[in-house]
N, C-alpha and C. Protein backbone atom coordinates (compact mmCIF):
# COMPACT_ATOMS: atom_id res chain seq x y z
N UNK A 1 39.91 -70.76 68.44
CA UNK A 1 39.25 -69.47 68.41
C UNK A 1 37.74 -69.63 68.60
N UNK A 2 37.37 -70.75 68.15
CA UNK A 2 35.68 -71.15 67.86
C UNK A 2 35.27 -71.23 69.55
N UNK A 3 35.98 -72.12 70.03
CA UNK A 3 36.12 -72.36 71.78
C UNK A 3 36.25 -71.22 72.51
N UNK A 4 36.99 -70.54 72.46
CA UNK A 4 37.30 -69.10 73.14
C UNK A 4 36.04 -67.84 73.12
N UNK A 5 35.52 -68.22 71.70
CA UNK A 5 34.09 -67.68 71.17
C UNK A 5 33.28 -68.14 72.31
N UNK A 6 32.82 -69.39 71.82
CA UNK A 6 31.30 -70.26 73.02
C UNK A 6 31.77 -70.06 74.46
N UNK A 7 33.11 -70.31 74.79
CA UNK A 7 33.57 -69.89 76.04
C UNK A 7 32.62 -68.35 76.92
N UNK A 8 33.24 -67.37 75.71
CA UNK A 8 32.54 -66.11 76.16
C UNK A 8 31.24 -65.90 75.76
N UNK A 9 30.83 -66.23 75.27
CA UNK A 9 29.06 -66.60 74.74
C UNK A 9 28.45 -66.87 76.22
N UNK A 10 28.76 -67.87 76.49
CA UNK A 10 28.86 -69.24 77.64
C UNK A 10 28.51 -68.13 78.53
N UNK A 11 29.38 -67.31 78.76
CA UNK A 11 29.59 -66.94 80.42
C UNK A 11 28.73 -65.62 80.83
N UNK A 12 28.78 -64.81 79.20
CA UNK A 12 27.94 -64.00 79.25
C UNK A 12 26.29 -63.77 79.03
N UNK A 13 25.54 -65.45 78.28
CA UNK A 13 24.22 -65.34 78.68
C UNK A 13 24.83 -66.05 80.86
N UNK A 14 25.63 -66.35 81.20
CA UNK A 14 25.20 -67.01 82.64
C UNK A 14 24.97 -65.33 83.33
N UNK A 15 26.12 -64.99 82.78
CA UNK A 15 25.71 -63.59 83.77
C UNK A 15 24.62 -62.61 83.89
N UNK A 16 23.99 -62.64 82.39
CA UNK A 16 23.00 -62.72 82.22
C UNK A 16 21.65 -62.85 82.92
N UNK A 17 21.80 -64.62 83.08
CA UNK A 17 20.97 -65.02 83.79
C UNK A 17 20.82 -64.51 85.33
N UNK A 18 22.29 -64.89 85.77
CA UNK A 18 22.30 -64.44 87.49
C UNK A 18 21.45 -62.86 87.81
N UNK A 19 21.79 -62.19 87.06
CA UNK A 19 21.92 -59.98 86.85
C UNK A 19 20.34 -60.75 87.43
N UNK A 20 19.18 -61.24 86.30
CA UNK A 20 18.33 -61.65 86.26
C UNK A 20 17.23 -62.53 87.26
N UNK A 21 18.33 -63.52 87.17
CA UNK A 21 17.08 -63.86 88.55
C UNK A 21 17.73 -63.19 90.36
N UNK A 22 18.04 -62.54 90.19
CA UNK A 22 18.67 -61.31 91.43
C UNK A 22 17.91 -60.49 91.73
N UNK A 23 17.69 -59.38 90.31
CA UNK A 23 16.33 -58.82 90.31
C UNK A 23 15.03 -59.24 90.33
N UNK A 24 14.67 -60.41 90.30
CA UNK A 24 13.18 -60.87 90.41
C UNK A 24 13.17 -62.35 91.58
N UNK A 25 14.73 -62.17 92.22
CA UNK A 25 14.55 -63.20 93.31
C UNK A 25 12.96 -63.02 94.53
N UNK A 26 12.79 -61.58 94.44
CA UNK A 26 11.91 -61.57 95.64
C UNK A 26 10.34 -61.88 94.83
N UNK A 27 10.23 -61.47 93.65
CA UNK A 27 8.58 -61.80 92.94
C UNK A 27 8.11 -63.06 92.47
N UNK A 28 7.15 -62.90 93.52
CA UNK A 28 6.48 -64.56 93.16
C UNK A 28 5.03 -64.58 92.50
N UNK A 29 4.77 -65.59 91.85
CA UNK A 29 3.31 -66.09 90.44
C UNK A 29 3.14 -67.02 91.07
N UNK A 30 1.72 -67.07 90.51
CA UNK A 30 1.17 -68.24 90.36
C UNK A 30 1.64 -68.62 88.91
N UNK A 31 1.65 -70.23 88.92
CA UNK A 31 1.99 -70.92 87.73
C UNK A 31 0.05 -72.13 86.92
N UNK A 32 0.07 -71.73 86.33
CA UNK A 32 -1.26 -72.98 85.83
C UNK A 32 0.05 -73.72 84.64
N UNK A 33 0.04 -74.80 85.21
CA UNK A 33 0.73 -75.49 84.00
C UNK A 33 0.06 -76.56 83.71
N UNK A 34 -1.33 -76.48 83.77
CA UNK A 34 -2.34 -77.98 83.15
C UNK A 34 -3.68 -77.20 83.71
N UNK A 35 -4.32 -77.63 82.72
CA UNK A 35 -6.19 -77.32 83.42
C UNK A 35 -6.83 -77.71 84.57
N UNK A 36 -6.66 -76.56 85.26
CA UNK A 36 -7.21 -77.42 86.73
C UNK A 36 -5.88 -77.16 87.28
N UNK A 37 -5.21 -77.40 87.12
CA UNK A 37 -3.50 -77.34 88.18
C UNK A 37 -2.90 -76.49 88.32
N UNK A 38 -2.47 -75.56 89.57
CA UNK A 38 -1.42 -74.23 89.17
C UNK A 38 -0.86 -74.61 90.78
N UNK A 39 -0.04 -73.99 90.61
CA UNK A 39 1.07 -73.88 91.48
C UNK A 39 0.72 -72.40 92.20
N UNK A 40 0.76 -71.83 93.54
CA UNK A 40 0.77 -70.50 93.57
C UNK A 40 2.07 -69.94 94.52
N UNK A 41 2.84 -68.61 94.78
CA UNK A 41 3.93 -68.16 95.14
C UNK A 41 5.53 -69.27 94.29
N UNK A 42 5.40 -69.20 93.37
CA UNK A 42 6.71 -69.72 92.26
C UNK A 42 7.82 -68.41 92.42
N UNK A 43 8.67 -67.97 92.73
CA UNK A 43 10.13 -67.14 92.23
C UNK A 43 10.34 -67.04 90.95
N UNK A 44 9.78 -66.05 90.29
CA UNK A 44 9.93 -65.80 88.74
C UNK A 44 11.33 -66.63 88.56
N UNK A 45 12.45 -66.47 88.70
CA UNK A 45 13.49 -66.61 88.44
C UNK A 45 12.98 -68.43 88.18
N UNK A 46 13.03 -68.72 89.21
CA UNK A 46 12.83 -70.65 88.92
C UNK A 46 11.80 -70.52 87.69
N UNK A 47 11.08 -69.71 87.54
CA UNK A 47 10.06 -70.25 86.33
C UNK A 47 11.01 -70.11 84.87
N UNK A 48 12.14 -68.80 84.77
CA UNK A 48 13.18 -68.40 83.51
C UNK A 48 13.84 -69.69 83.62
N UNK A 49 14.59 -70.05 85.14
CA UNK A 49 15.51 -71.41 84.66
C UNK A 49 14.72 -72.22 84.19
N UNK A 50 14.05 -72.48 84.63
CA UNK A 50 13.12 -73.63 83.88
C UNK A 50 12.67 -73.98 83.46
N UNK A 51 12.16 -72.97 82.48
CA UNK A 51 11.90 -72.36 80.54
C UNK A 51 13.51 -72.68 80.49
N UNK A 52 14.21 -72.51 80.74
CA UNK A 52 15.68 -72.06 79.97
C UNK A 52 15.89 -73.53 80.12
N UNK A 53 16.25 -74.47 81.16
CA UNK A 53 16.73 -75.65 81.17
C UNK A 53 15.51 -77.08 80.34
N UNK A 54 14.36 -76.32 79.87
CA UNK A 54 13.30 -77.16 79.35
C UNK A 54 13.99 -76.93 77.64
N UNK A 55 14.48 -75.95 77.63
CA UNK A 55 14.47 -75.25 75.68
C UNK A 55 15.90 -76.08 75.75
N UNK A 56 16.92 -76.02 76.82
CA UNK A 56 18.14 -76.79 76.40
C UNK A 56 17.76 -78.04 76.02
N UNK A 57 16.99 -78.83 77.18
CA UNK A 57 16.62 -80.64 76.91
C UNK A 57 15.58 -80.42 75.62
N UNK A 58 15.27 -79.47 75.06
CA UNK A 58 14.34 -80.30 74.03
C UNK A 58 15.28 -80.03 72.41
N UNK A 59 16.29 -78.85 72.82
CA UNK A 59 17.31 -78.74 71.40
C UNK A 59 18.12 -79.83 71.74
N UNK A 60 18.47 -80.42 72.80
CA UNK A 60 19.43 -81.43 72.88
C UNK A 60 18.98 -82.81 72.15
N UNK A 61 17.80 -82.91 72.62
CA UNK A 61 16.85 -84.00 72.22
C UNK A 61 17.12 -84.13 70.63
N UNK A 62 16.83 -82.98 70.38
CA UNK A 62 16.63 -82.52 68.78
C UNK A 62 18.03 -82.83 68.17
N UNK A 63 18.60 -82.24 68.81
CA UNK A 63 20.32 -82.43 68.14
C UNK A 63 20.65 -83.58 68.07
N UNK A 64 20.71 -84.56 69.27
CA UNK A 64 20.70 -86.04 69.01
C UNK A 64 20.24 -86.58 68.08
N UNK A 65 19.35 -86.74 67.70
CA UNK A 65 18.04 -87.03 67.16
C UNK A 65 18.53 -86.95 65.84
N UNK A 66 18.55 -85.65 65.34
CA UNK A 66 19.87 -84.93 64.07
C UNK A 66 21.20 -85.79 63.72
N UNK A 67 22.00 -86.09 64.98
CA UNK A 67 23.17 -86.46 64.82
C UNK A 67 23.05 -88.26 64.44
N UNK A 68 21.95 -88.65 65.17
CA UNK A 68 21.85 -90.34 65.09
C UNK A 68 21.59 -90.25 63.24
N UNK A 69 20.74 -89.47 63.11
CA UNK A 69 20.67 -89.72 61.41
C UNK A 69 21.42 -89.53 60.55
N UNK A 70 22.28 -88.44 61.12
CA UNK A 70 23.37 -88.51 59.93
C UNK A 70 24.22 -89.08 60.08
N UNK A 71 24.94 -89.66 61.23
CA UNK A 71 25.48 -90.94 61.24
C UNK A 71 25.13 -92.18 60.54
N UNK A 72 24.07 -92.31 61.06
CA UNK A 72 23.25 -93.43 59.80
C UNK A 72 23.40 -93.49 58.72
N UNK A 73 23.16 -92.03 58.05
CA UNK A 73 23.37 -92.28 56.88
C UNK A 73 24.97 -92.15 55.94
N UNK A 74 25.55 -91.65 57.13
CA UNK A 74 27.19 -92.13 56.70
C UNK A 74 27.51 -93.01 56.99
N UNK A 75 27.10 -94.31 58.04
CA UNK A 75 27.36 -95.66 57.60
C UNK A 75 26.57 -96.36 56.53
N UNK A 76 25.63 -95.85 55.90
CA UNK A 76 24.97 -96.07 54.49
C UNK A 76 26.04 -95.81 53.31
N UNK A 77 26.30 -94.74 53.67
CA UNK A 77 27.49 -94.59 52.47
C UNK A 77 28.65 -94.95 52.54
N UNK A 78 28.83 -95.37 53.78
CA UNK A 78 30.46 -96.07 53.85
C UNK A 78 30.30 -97.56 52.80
N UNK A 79 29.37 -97.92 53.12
CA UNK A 79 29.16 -99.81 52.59
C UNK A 79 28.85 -99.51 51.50
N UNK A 80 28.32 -98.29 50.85
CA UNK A 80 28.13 -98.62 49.53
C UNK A 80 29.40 -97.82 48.64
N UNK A 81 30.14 -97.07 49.35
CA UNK A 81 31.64 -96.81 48.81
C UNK A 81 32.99 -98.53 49.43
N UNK A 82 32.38 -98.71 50.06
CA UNK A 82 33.08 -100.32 50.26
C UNK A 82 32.71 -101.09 48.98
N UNK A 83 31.52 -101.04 48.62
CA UNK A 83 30.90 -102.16 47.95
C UNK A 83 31.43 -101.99 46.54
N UNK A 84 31.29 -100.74 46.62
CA UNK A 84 32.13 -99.79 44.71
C UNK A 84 32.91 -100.34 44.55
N UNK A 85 33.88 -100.32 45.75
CA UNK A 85 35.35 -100.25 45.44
C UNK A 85 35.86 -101.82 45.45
N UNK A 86 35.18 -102.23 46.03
CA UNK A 86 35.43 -103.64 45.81
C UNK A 86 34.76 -104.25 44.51
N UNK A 87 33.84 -103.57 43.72
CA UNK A 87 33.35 -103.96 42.69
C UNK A 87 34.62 -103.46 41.50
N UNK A 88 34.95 -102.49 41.67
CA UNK A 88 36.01 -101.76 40.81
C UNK A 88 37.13 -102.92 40.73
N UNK A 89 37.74 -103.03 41.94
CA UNK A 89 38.67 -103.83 42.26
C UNK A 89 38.84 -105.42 41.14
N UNK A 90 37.06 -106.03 41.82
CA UNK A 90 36.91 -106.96 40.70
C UNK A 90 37.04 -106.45 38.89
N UNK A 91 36.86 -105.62 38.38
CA UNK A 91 36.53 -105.26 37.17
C UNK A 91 38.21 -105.01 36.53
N UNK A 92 38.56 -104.46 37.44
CA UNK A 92 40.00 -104.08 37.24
C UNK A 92 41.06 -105.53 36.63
N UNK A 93 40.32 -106.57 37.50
CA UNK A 93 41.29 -108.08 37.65
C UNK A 93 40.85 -108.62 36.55
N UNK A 94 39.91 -107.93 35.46
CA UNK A 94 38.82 -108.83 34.50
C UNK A 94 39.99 -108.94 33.42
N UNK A 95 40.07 -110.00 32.96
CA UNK A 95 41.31 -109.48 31.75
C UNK A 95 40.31 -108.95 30.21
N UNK A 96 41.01 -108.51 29.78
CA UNK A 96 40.54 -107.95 28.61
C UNK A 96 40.40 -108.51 26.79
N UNK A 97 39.15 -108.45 26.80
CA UNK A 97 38.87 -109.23 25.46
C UNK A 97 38.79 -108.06 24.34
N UNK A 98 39.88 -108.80 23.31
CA UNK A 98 40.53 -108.34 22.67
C UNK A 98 38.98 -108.78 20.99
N UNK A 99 38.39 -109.50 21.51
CA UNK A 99 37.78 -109.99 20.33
C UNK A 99 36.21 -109.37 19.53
């Protein structure tokens, strides 16, 4: 159901997008993207994809980034639930003084 969700999520920002750069296929900017540097006649539309495909690579970045750590730190806790349990294990085999 979760899939079927993002599925239609999915399709409806694309359509979105297309409706979008359709209507502004013919208007063109100038771009300054550094001091001193601009670009002039850009297709609005290429400037949205490319805000849009810059915000994906930098949440992706981010998400990775997210995911490497918490991996990490669940192989942190795997070895030290290994290490327990093998400590338990020993304690268990201890025989018991009665004195």
């Amino acid at each position: 159901m979760k899939n079927i969700f993002k599925i239609l999520l999915f399709l409806a920002l694309a359509l979105l997008l297309v409706g979008l750069a359709m209507l502004n296929a013919d208007r063109r900017v100038g771009v300054s993207y550094w001091p001193g540097a601009s670009v002039r006649d850009v297709p609005v539309f290429l400037i949205i994809l490319g805000s849009m495909f810059a915000g994906v690579v930098v949440a992706g970045v981010v998400s990775l980034l997210d995911q490497v750590k918490v991996r990490l730190r669940v192989r942190e806790l795997e070895r030290v639930i290994r290490d327990l349990r093998s400590e338990l294990r020993e304690l268990r085999n201890l025989p018991i003084d009665a004195g």
